[in-house]
C-alpha atoms as a PDB file:
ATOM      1  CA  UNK A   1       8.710 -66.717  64.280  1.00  0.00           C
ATOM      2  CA  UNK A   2       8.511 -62.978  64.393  1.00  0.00           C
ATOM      3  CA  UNK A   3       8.357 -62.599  60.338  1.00  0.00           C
ATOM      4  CA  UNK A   4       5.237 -65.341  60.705  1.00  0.00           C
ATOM      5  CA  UNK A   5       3.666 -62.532  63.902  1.00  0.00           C
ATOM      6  CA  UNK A   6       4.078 -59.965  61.411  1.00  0.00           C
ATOM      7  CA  UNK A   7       2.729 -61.519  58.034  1.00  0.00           C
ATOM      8  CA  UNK A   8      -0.364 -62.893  59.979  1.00  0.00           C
ATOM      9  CA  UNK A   9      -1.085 -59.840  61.764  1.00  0.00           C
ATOM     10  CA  UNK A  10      -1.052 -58.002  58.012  1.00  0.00           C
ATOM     11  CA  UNK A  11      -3.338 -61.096  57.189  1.00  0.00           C
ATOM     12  CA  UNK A  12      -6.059 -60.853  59.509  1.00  0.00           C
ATOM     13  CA  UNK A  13      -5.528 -56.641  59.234  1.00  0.00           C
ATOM     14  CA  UNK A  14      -8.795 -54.906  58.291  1.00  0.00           C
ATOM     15  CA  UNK A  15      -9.056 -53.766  54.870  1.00  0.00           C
ATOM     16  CA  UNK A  16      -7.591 -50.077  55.345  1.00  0.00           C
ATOM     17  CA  UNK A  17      -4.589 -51.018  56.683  1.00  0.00           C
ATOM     18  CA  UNK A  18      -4.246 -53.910  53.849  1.00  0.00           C
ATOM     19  CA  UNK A  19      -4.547 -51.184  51.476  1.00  0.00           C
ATOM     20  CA  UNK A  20      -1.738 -48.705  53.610  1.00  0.00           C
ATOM     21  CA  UNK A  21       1.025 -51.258  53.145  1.00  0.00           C
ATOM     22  CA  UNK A  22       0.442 -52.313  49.675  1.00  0.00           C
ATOM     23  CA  UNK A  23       0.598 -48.884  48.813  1.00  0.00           C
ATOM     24  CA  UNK A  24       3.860 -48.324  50.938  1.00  0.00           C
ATOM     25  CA  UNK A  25       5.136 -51.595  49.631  1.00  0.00           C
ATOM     26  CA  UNK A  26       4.444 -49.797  45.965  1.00  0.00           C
ATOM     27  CA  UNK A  27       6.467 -46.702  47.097  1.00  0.00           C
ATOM     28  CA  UNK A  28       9.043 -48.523  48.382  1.00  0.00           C
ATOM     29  CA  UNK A  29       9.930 -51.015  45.211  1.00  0.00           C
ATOM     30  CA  UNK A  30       9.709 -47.880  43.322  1.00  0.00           C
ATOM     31  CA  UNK A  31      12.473 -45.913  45.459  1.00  0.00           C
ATOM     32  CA  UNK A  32      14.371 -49.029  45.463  1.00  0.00           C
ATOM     33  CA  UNK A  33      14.570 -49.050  41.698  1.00  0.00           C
ATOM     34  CA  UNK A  34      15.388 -45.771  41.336  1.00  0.00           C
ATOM     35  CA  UNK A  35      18.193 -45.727  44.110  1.00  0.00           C
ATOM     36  CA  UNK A  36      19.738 -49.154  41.764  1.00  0.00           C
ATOM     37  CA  UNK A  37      18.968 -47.006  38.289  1.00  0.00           C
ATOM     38  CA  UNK A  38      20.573 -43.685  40.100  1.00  0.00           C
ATOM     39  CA  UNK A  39      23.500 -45.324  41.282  1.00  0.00           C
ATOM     40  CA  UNK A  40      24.860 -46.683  37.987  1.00  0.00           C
ATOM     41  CA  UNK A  41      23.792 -43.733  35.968  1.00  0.00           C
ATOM     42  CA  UNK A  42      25.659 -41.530  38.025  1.00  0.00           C
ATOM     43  CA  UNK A  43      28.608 -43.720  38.623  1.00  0.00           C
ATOM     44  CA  UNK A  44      28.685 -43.925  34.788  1.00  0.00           C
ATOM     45  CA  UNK A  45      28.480 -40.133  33.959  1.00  0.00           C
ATOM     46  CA  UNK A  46      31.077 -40.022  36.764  1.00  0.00           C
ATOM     47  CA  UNK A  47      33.514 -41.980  34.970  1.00  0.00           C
ATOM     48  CA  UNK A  48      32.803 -40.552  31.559  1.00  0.00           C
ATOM     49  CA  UNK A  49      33.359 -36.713  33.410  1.00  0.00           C
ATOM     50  CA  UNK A  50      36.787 -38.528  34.625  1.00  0.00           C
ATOM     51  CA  UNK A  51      37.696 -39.419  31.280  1.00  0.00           C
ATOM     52  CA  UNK A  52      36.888 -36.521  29.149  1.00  0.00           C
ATOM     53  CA  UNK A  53      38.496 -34.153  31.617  1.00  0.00           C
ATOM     54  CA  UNK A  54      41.833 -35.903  31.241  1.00  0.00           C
ATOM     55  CA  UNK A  55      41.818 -36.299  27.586  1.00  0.00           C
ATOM     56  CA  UNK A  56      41.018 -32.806  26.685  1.00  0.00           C
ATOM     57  CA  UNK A  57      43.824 -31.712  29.242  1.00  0.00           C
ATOM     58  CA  UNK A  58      46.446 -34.014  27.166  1.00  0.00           C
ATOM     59  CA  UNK A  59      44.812 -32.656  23.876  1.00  0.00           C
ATOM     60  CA  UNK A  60      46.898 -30.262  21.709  1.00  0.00           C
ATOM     61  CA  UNK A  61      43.995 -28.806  20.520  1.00  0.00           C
ATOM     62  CA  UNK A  62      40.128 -28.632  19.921  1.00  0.00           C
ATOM     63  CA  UNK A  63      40.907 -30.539  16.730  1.00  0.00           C
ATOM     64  CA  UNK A  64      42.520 -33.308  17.964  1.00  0.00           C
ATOM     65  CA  UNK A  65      39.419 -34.038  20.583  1.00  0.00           C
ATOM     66  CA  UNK A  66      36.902 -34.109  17.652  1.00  0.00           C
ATOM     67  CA  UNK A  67      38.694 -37.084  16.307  1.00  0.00           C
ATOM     68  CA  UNK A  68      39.065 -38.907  19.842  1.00  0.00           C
ATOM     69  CA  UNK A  69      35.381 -38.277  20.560  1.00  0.00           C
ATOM     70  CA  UNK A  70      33.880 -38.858  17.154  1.00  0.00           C
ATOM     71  CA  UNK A  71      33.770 -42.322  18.174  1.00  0.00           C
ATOM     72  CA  UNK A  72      33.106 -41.865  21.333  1.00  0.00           C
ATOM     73  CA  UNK A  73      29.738 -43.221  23.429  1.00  0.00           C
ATOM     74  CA  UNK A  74      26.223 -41.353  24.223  1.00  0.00           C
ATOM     75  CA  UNK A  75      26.582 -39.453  27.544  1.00  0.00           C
ATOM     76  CA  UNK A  76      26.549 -36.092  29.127  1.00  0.00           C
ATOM     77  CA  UNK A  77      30.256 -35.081  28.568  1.00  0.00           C
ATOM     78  CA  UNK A  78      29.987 -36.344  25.050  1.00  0.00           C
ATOM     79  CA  UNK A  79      26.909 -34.145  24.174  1.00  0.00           C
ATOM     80  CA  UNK A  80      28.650 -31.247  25.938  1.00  0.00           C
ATOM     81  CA  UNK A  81      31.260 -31.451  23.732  1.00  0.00           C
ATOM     82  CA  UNK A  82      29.514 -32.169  20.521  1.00  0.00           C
ATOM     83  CA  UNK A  83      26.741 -29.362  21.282  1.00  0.00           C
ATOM     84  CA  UNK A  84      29.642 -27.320  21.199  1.00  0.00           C
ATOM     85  CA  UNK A  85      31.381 -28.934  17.926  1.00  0.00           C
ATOM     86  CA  UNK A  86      28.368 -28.242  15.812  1.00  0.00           C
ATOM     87  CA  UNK A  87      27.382 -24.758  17.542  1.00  0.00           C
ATOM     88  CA  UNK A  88      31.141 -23.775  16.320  1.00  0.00           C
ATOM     89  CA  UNK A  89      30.977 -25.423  13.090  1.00  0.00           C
ATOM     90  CA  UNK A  90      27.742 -23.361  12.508  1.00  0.00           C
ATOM     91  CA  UNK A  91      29.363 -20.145  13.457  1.00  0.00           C
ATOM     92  CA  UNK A  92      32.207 -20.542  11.044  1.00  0.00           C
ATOM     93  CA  UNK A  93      29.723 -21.122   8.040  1.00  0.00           C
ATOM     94  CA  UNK A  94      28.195 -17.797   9.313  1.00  0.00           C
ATOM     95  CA  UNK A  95      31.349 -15.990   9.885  1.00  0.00           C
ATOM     96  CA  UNK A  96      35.168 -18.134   9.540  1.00  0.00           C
ATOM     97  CA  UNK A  97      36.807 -15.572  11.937  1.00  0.00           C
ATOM     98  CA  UNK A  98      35.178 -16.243  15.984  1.00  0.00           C
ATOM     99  CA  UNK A  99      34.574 -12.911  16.756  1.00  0.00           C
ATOM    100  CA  UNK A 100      34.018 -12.484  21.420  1.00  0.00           C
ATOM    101  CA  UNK A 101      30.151 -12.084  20.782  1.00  0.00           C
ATOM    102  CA  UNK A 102      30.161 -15.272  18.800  1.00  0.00           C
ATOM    103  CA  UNK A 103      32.776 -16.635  21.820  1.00  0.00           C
ATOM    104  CA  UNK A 104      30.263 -15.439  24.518  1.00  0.00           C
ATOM    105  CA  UNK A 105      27.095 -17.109  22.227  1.00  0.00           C
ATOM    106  CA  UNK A 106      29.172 -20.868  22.215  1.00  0.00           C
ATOM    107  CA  UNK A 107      29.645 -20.136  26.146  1.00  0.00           C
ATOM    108  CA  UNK A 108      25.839 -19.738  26.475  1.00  0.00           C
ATOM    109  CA  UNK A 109      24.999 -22.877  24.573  1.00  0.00           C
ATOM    110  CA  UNK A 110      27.311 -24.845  26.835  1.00  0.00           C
ATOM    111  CA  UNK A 111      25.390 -23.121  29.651  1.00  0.00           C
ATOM    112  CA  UNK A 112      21.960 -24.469  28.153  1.00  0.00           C
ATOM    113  CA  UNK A 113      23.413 -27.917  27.586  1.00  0.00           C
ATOM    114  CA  UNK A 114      24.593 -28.421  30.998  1.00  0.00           C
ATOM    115  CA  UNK A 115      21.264 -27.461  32.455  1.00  0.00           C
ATOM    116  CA  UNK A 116      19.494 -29.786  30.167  1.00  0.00           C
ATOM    117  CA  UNK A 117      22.082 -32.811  31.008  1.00  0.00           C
ATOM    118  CA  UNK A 118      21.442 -31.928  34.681  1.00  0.00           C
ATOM    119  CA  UNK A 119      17.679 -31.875  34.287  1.00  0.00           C
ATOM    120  CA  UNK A 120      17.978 -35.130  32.452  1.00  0.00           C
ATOM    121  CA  UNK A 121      20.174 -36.493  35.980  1.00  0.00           C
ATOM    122  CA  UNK A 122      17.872 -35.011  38.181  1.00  0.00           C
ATOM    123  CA  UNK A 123      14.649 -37.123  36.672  1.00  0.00           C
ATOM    124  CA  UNK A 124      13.160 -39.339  39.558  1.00  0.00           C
ATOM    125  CA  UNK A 125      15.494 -38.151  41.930  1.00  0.00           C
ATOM    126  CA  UNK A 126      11.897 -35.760  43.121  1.00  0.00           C
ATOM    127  CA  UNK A 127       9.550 -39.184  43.379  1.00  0.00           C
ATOM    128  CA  UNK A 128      12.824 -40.102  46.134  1.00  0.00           C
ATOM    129  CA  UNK A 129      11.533 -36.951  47.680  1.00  0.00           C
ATOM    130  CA  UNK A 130       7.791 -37.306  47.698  1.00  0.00           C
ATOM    131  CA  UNK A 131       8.270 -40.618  48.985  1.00  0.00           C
ATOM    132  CA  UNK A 132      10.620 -39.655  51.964  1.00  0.00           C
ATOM    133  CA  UNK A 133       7.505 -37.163  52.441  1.00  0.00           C
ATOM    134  CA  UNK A 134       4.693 -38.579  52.713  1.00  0.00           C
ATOM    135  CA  UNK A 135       5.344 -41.953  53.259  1.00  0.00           C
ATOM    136  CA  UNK A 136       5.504 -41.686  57.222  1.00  0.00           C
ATOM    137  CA  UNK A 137       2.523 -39.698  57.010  1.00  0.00           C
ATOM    138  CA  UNK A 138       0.255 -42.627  55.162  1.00  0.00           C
ATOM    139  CA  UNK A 139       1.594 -45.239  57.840  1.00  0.00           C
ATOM    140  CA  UNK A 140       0.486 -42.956  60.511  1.00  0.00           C
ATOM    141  CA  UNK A 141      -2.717 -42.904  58.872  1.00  0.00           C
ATOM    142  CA  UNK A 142      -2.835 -46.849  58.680  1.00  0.00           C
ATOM    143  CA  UNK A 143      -1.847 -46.319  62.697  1.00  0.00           C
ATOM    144  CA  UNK A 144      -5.031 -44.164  63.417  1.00  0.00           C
ATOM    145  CA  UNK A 145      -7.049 -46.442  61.657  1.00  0.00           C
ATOM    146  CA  UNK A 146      -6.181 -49.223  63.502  1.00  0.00           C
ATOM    147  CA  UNK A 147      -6.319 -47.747  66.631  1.00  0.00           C
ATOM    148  CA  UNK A 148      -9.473 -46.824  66.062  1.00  0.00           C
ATOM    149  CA  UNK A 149     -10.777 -50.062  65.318  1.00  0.00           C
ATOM    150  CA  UNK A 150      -9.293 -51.369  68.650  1.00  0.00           C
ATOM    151  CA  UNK A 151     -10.889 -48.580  70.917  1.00  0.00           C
ATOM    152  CA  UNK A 152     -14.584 -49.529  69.009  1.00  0.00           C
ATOM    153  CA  UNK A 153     -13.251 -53.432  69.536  1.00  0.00           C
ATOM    154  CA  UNK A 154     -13.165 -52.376  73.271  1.00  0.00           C
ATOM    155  CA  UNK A 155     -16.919 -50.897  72.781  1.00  0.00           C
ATOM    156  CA  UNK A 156     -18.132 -53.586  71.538  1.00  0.00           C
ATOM    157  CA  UNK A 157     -16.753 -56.160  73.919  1.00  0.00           C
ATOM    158  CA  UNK A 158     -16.847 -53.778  76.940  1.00  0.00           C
ATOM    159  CA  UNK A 159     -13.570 -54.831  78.213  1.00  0.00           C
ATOM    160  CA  UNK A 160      -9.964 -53.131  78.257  1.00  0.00           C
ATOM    161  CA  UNK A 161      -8.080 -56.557  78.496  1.00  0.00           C
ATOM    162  CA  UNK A 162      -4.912 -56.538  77.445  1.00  0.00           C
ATOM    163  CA  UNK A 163      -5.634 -59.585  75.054  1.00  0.00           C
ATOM    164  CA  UNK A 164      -8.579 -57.765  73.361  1.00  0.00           C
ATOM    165  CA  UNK A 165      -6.123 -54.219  73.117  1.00  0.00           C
ATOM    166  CA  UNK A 166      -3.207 -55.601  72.574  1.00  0.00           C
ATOM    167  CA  UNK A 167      -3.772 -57.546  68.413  1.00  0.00           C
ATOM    168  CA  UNK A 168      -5.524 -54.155  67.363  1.00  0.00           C
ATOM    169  CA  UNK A 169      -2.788 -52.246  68.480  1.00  0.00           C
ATOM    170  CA  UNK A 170       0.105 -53.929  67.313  1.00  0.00           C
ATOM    171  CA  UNK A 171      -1.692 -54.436  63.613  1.00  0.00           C
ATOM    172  CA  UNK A 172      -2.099 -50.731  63.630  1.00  0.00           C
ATOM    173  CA  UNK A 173       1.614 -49.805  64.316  1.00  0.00           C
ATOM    174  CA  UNK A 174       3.084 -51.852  61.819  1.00  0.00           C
ATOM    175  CA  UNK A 175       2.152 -49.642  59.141  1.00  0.00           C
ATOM    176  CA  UNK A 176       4.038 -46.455  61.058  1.00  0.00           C
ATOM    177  CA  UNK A 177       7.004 -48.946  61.002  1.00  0.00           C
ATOM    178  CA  UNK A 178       6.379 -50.056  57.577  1.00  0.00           C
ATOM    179  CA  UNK A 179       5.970 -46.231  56.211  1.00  0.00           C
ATOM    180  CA  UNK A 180       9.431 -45.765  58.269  1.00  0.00           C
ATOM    181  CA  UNK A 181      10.657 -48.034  56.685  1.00  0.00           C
ATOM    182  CA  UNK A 182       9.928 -46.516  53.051  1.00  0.00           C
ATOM    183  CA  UNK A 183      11.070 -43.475  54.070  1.00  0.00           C
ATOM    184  CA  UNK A 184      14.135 -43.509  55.659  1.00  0.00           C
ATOM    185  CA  UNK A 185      15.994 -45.096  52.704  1.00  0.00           C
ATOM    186  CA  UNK A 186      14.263 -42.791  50.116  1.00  0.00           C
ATOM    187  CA  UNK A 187      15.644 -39.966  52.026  1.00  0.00           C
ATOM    188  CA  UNK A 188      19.325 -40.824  52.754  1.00  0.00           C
ATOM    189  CA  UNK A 189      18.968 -41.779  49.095  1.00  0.00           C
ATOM    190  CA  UNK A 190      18.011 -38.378  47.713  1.00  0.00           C
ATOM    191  CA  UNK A 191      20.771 -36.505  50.083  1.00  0.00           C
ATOM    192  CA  UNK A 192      22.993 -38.875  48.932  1.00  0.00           C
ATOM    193  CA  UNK A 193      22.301 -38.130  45.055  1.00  0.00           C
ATOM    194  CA  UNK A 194      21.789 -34.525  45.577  1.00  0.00           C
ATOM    195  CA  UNK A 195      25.175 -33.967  46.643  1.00  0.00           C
ATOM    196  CA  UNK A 196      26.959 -36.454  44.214  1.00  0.00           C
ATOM    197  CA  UNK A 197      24.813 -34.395  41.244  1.00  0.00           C
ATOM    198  CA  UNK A 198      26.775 -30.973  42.814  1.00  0.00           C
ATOM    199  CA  UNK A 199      30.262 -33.132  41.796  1.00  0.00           C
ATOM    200  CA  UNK A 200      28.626 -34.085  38.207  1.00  0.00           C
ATOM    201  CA  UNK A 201      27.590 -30.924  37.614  1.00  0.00           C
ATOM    202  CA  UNK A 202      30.857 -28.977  39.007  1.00  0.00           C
ATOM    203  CA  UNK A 203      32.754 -31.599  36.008  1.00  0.00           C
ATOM    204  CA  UNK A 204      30.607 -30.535  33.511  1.00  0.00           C
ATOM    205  CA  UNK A 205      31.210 -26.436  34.061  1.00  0.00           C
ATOM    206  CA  UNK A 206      34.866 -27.648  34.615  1.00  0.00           C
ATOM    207  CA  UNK A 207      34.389 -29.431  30.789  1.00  0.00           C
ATOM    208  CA  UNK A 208      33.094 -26.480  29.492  1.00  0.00           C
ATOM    209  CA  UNK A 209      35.903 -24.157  30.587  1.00  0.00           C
ATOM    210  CA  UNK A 210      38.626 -26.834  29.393  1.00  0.00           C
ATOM    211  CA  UNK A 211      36.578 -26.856  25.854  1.00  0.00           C
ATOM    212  CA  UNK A 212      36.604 -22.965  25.774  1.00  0.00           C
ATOM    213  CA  UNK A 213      39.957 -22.306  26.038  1.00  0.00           C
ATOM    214  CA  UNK A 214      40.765 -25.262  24.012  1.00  0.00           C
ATOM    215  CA  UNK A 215      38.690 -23.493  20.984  1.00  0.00           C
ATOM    216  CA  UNK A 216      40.048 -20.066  21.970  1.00  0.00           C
ATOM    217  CA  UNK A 217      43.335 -21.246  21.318  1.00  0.00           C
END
């Protein structure tokens, strides 16, 4: 009965507010997307950190984890450790002895591949964001609308009853709750991913360190 109030109230809404909740509706299937996406991508990369992290600290050498990862599948940890397979391979052509300024050049590349693999994380995490934002601030807007068309309702009736106040007032706070709504979840969501990014990130200068001192040895 109350899902019916609410769905006819949208219905006989002026055309303003119409166009406030499709537009939160819009923000809010796209944060819900991204939330789904984010969630398996990190849990994922999560698993994969996991993994490489205990196989290069059972490794003999740096040797040895070329031929367990050459087969290995497409994610962060394995272009870490790849990144630094061909950056090393490239400075032996150059040079077969590793000299510390070619040590302290492979510890820089790892460097620029983990802030590329944590730019490529971050993507759409900042749309989370915008929408936790702004979307209260559009359903306020709706809300002002609205209750501006019931005060110029009340002019042009010239009455304050309750039953002429009361449908313009109700249509116009549904988009406050309805922008609420949008945002709330968006912004647990993105404090939520922010701080499980910090662990991914904190694996992959771990990785690096393990794949150092695997190749200095």
């Amino acid at each position: 009965m109350y899902t019916g109030g609410v769905l006819s109230m949208l219905l006989s809404a002026g055309p303003v507010a119409k166009a406030v909740v499709l537009i939160l509706l819009c923000f809010s299937i796209f944060s819900w997307t991204i939330i789904f996406f984010k969630l398996r991508q990190y849990s994922k990369t999560e698993k994969d950190g996991e993994r490489f992290i205990k196989t290069i600290r059972e490794a003999d050498s740096f040797k040895k984890m070329v031929s367990i990862y050459r087969g290995g599948s497409d994610n962060a940890f394995y272009r870490l450790f790849f990144t630094a397979y061909k950056e090393l391979s490239s400075i032996k052509s150059e040079n077969p002895g590793i000299s510390k300024d070619y040590f302290n050049r492979l510890e820089n590349i790892l460097k620029i591949t983990i802030s590329e693999e944590t730019e490529r994380l971050e993507r759409r995490l900042s749309f989370l964001a915008t929408t936790a934002n702004t979307a209260p601030f559009i359903g306020l807007f709706g809300t002002v609308w609205g209750i501006m068309d019931a005060f110029r309702e009340i002019g042009i009736r010239g009455t304050t009853s309750l039953a002429v106040v009361a449908p313009g007032i109700s249509e116009a706070l549904i988009a406050t709750a309805i922008g609420l709504a949008t945002a709330i979840p968006a912004v647990l969501a993105y404090n939520y991913f922010l701080g499980r990014l910090k662990g991914i990130i904190s694996k992959m200068e771990n990785a690096s360190i393990y794949i150092l001192n695997s190749i200095e040895k």
